[in-house]
N, C-alpha and C. Protein backbone atom coordinates (compact mmCIF):
# COMPACT_ATOMS: atom_id res chain seq x y z
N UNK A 1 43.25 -38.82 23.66
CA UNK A 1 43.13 -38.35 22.29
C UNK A 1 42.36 -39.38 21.48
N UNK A 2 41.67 -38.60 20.15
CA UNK A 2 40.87 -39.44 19.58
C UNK A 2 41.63 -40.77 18.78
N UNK A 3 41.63 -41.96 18.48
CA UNK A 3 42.84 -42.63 17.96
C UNK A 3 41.51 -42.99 16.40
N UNK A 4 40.44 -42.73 16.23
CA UNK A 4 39.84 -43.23 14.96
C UNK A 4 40.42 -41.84 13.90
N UNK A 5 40.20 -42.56 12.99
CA UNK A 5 40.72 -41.84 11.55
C UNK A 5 39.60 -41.06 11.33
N UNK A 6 40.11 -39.92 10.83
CA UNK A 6 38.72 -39.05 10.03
C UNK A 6 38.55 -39.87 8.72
N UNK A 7 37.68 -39.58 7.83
CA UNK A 7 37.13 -39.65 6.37
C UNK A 7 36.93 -38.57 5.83
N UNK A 8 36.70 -38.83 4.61
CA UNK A 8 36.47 -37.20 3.65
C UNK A 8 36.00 -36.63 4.08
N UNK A 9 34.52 -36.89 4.41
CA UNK A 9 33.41 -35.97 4.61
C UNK A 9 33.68 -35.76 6.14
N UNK A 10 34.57 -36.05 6.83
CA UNK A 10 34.66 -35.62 8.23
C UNK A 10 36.55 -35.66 8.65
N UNK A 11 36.90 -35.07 8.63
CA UNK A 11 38.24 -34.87 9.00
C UNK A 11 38.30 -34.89 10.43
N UNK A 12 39.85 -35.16 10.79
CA UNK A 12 39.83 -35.22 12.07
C UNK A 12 40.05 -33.58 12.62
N UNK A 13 40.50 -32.83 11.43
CA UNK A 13 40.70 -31.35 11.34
C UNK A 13 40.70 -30.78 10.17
N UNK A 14 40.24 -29.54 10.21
CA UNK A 14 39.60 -28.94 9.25
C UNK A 14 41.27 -27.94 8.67
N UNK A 15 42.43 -27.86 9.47
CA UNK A 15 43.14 -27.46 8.71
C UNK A 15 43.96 -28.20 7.75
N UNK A 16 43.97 -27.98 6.33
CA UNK A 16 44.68 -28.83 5.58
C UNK A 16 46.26 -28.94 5.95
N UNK A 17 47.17 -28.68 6.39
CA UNK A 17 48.08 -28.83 7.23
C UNK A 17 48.42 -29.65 7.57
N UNK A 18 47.44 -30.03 8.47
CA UNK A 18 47.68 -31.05 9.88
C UNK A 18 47.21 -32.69 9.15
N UNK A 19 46.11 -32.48 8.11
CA UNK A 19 45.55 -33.39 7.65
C UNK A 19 46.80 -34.28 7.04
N UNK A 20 46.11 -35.56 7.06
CA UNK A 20 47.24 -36.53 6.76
C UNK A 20 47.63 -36.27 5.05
N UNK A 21 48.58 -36.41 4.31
CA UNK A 21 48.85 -36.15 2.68
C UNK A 21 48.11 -37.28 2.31
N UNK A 22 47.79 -37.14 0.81
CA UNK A 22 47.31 -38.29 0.17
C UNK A 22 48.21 -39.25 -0.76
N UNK A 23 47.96 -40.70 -0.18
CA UNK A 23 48.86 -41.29 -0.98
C UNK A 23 48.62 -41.82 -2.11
N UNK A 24 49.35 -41.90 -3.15
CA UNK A 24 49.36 -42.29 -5.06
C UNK A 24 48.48 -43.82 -4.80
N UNK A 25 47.70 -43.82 -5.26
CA UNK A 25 46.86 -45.57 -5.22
C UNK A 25 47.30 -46.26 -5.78
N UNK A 26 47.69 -47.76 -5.39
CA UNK A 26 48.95 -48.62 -5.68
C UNK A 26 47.61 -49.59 -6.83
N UNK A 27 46.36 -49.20 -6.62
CA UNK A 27 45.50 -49.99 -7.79
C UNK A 27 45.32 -49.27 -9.20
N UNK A 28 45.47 -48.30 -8.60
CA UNK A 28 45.11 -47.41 -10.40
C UNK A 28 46.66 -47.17 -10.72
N UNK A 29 47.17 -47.49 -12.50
CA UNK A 29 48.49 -46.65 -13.00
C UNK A 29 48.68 -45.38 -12.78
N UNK A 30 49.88 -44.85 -12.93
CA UNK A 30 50.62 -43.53 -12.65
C UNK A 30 49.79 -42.71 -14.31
N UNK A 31 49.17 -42.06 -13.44
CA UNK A 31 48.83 -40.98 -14.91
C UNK A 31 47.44 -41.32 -15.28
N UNK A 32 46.77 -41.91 -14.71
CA UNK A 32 45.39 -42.45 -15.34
C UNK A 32 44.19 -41.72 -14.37
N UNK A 33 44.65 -40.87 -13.72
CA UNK A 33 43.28 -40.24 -13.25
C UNK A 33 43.02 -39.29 -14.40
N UNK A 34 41.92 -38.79 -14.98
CA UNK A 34 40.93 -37.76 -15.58
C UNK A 34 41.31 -36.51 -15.42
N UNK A 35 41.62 -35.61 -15.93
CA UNK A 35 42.15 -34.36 -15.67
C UNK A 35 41.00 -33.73 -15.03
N UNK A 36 41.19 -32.78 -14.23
CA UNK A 36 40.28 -31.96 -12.90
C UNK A 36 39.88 -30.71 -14.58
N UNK A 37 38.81 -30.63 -14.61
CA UNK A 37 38.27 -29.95 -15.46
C UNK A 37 37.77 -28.09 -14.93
N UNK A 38 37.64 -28.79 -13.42
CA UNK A 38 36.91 -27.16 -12.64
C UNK A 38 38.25 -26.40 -12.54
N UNK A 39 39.19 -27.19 -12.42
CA UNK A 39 40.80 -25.89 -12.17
C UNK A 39 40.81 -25.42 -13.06
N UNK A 40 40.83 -25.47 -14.16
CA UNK A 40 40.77 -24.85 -15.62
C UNK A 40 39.65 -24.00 -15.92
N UNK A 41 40.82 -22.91 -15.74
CA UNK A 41 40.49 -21.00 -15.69
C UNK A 41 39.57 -21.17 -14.37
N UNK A 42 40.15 -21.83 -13.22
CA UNK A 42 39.31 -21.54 -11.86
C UNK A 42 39.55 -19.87 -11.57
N UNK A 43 40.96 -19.69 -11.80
CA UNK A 43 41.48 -18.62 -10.89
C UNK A 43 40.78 -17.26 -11.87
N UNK A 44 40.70 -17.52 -13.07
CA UNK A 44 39.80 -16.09 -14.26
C UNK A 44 38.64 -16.06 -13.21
N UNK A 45 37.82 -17.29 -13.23
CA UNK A 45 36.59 -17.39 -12.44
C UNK A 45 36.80 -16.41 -11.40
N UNK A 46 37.54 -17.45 -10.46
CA UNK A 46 37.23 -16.38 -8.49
C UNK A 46 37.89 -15.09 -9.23
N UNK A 47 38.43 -14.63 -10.27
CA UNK A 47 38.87 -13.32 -10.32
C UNK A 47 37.68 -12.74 -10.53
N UNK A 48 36.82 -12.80 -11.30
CA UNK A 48 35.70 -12.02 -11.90
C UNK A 48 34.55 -11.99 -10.70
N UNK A 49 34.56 -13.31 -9.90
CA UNK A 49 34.04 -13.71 -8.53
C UNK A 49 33.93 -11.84 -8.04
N UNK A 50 34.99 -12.10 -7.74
CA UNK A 50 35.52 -11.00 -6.57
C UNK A 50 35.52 -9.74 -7.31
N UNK A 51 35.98 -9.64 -8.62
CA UNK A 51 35.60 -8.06 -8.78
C UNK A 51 34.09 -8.08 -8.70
N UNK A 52 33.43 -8.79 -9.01
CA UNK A 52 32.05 -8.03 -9.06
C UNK A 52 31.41 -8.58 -7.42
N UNK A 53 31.82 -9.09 -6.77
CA UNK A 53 31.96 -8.65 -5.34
C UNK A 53 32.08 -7.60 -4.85
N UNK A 54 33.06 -6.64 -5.49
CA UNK A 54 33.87 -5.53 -5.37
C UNK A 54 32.71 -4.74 -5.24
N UNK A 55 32.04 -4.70 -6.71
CA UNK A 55 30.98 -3.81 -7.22
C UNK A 55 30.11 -4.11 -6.98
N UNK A 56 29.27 -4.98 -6.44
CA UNK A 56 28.13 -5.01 -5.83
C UNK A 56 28.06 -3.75 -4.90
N UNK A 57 28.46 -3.09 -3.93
CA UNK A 57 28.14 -1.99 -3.06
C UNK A 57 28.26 -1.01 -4.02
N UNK A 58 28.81 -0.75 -4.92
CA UNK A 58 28.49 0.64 -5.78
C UNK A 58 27.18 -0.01 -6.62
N UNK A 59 26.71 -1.05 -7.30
CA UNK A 59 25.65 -1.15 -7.87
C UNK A 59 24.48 -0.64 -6.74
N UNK A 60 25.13 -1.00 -5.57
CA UNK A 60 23.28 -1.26 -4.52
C UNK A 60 23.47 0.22 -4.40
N UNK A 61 24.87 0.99 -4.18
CA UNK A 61 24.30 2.36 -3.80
C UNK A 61 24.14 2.96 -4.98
N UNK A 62 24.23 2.84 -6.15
CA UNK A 62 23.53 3.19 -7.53
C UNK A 62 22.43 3.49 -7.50
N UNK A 63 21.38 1.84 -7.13
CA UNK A 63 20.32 1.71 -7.39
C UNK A 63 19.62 2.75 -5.95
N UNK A 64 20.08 2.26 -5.40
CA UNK A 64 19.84 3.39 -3.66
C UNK A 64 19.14 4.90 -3.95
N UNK A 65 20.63 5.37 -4.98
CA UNK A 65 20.47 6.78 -4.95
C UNK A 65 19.42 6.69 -6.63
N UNK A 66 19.40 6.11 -7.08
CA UNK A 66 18.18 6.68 -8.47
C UNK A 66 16.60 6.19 -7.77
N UNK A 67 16.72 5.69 -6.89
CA UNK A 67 15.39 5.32 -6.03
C UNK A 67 15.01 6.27 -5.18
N UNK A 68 15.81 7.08 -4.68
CA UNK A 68 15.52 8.69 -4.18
C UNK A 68 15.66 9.46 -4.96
N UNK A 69 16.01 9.39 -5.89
CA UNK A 69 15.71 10.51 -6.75
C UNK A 69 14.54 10.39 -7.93
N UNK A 70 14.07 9.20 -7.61
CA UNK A 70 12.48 9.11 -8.20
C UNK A 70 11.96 9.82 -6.99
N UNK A 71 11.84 8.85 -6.13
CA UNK A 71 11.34 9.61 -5.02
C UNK A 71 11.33 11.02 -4.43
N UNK A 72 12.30 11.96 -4.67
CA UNK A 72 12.45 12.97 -4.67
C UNK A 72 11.53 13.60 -5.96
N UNK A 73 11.22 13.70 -7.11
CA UNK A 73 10.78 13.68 -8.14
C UNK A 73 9.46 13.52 -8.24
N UNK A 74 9.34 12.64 -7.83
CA UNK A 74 7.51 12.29 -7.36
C UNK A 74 7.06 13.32 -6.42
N UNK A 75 8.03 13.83 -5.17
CA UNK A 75 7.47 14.58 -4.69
C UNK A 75 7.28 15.51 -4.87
N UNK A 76 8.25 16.46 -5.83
CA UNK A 76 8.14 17.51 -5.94
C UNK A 76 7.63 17.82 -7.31
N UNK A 77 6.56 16.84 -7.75
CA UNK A 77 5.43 16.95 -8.79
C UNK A 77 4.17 16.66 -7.96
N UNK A 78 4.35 16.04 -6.19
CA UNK A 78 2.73 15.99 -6.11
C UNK A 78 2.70 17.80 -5.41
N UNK A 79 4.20 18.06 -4.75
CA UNK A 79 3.91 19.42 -4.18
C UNK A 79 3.63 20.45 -5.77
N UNK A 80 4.25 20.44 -6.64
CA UNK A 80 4.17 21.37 -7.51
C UNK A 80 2.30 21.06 -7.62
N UNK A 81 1.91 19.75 -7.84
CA UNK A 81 0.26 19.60 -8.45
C UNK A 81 -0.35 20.12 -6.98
N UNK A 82 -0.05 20.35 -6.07
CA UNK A 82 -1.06 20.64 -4.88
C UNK A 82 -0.77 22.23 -4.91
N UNK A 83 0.13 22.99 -4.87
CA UNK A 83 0.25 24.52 -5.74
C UNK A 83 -0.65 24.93 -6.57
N UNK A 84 -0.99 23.89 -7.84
CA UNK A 84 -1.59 24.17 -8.81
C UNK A 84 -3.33 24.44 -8.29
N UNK A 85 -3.29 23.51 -7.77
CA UNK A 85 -4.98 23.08 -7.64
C UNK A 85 -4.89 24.38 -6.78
N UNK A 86 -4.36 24.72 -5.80
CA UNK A 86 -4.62 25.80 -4.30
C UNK A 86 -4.37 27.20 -5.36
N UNK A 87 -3.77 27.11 -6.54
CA UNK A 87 -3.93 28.95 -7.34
C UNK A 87 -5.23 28.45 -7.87
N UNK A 88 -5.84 26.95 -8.37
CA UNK A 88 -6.84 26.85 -9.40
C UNK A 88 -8.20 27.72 -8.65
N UNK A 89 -8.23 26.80 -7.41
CA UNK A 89 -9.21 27.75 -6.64
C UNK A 89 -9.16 28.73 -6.23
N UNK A 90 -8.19 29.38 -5.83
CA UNK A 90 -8.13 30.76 -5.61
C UNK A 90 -8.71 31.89 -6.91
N UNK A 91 -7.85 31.42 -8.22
CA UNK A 91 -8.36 31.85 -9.70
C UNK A 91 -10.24 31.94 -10.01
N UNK A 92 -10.67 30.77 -9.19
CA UNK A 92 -12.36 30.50 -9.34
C UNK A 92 -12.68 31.37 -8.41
N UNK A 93 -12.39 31.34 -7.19
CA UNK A 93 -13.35 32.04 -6.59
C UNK A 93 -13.37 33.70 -6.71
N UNK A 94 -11.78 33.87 -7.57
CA UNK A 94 -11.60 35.39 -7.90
C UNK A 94 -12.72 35.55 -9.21
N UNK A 95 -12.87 34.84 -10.11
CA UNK A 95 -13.62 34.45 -10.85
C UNK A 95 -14.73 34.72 -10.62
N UNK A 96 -15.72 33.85 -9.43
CA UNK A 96 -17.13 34.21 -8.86
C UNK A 96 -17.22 35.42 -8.53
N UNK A 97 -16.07 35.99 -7.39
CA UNK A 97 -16.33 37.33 -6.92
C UNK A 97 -16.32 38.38 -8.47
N UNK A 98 -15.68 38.34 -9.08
CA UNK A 98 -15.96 39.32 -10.36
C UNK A 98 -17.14 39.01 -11.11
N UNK A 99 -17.42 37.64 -11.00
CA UNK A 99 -19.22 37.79 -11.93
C UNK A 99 -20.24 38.57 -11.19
N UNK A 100 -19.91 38.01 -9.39
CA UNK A 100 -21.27 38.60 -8.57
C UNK A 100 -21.03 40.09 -8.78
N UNK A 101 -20.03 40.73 -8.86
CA UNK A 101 -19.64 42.14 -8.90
C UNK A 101 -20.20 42.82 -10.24
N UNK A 102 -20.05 41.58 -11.37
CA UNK A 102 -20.86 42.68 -12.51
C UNK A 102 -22.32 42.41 -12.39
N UNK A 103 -22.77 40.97 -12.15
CA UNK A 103 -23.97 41.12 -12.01
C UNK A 103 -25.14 42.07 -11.34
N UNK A 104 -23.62 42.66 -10.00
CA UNK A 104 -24.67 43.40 -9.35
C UNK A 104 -24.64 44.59 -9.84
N UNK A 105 -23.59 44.92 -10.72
CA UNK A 105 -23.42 46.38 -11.44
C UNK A 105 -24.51 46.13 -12.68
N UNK A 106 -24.56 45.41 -13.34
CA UNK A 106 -25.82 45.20 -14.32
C UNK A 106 -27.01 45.44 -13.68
N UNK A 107 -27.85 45.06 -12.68
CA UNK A 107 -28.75 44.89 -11.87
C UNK A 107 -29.44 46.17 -11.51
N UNK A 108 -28.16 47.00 -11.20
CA UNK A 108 -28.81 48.35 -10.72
C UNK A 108 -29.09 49.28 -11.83
């Protein structure tokens, strides 16, 4: 077995458990460390963390589904504009055939 000590940045194990406790430092007074500033409203934090964790998959399938339904939308304005143009010409060439038809009725 290993007999060297871990350090902070390297434990001898990663479960806090097993890890050795920490002892009160016999150089600094009782009460003179700095109050931990990040615990304060940590737990509001990871709460809001995690709900919008939550909601991230309804935002992405939000955005998902209004991205097909542009897409859906787009298409069925280039099919409606390709309709249009296929009566436009049909309308012209009904068009030509009725001029050549009077012209040739004028003619005679």
């Amino acid at each position: 077995m290993n007999t060297i000590a871990g350090t902070i940045d390297r434990p001898l194990t990663l479960d806090p458990k097993k890890q050795a406790p920490m002892k009160p430092s016999t150089t600094e007074p009782a009460g003179s460390a700095i109050p931990d500033f990040t615990t304060v409203g940590a737990s509001d934090l990871r709460q809001n963390r995690t709900r919008e964790m939550q909601l991230q998959p309804e935002a992405l399938a939000r955005a998902h589904m209004h991205e097909r339904l542009h897409q859906a939308e787009q298409e069925r304005r280039a099919v409606s504009l390709a309709a249009a143009r296929r009566m436009q010409r049909r309308a012209e060439r009904a068009s030509m055939r009725a001029r050549r038809a009077l012209a040739i009725a004028v003619m005679q």
